[in-house]
Protein backbone atom coordinates (compact mmCIF):
# COMPACT_ATOMS: atom_id res chain seq x y z
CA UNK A 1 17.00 -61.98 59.85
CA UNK A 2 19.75 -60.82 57.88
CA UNK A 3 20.35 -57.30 56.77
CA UNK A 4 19.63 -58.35 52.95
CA UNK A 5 16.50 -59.72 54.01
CA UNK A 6 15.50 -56.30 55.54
CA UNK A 7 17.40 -53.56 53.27
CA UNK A 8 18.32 -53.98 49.62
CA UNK A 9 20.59 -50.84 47.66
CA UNK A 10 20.82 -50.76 44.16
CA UNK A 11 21.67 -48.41 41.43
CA UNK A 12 18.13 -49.72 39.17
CA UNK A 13 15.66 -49.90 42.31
CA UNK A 14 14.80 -46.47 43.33
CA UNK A 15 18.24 -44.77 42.00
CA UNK A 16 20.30 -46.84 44.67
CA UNK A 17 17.85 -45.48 47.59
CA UNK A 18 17.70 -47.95 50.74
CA UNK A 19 14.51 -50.26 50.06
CA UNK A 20 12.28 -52.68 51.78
CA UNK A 21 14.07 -56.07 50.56
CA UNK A 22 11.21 -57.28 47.75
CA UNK A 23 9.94 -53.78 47.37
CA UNK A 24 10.61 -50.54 45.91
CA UNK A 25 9.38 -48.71 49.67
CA UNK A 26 12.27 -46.36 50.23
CA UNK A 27 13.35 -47.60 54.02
CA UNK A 28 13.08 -43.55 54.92
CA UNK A 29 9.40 -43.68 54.30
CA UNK A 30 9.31 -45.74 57.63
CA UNK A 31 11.07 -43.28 59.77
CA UNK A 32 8.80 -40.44 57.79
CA UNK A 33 6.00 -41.95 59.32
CA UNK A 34 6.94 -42.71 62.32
CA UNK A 35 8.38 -39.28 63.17
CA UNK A 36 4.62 -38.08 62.32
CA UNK A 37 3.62 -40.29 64.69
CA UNK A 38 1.92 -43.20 62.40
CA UNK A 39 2.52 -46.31 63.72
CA UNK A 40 4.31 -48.94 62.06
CA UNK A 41 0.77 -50.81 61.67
CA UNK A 42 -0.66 -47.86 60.06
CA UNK A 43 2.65 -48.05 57.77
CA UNK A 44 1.95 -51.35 56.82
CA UNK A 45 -1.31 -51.17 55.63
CA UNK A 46 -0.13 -47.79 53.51
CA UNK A 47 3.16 -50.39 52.15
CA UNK A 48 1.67 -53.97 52.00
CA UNK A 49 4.39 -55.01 50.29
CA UNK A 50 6.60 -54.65 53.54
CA UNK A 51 5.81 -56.47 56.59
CA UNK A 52 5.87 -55.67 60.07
CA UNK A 53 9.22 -58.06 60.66
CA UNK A 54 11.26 -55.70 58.08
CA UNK A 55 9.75 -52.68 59.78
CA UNK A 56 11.10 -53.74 63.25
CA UNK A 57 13.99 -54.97 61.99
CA UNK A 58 15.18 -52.07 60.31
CA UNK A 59 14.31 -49.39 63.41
CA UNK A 60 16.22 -52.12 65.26
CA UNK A 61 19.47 -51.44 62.82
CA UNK A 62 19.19 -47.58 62.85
C-alpha cells in the first residue's frame, strides 16, 4: 500500500489536514481514539468510510 493510498493532504479537503485517502476523516482522529483506548474496530464502525487496512497502515507509518 502506498502512502497516497493511506494519507491524502490538500489545501480544499479539511484545510490541508492529513486525511483518510477517499475521506475527509482527519488521520489524527485515529490516534484520538486510540489514545482513549477505542480500538481501531470501534474506529471503524464510528468512520466507515476508512477501513481497517488504512488504519493499520497509517499507525504503521507514525
Amino acid at each position: 500500500m502506498n502512502m497516497s493510498d493511506i494519507i491524502t493532504i490538500q489545501p480544499d479537503i479539511q484545510f490541508g489536514t492529513p486525511v483518510f485517502t477517499g475521506t475527509r476523516v482527519p488521520v489524527v482522529s485515529l490516534f484520538l481514539h486510540l489514545e482513549k483506548g477505542i480500538s481501531v474496530d470501534e474506529f471503524v464502525l464510528d468512520f466507515p468510510s476508512v477501513t481497517k487496512e488504512q488504519c493499520f497502515a497509517a499507525i504503521e507509518l507514525a
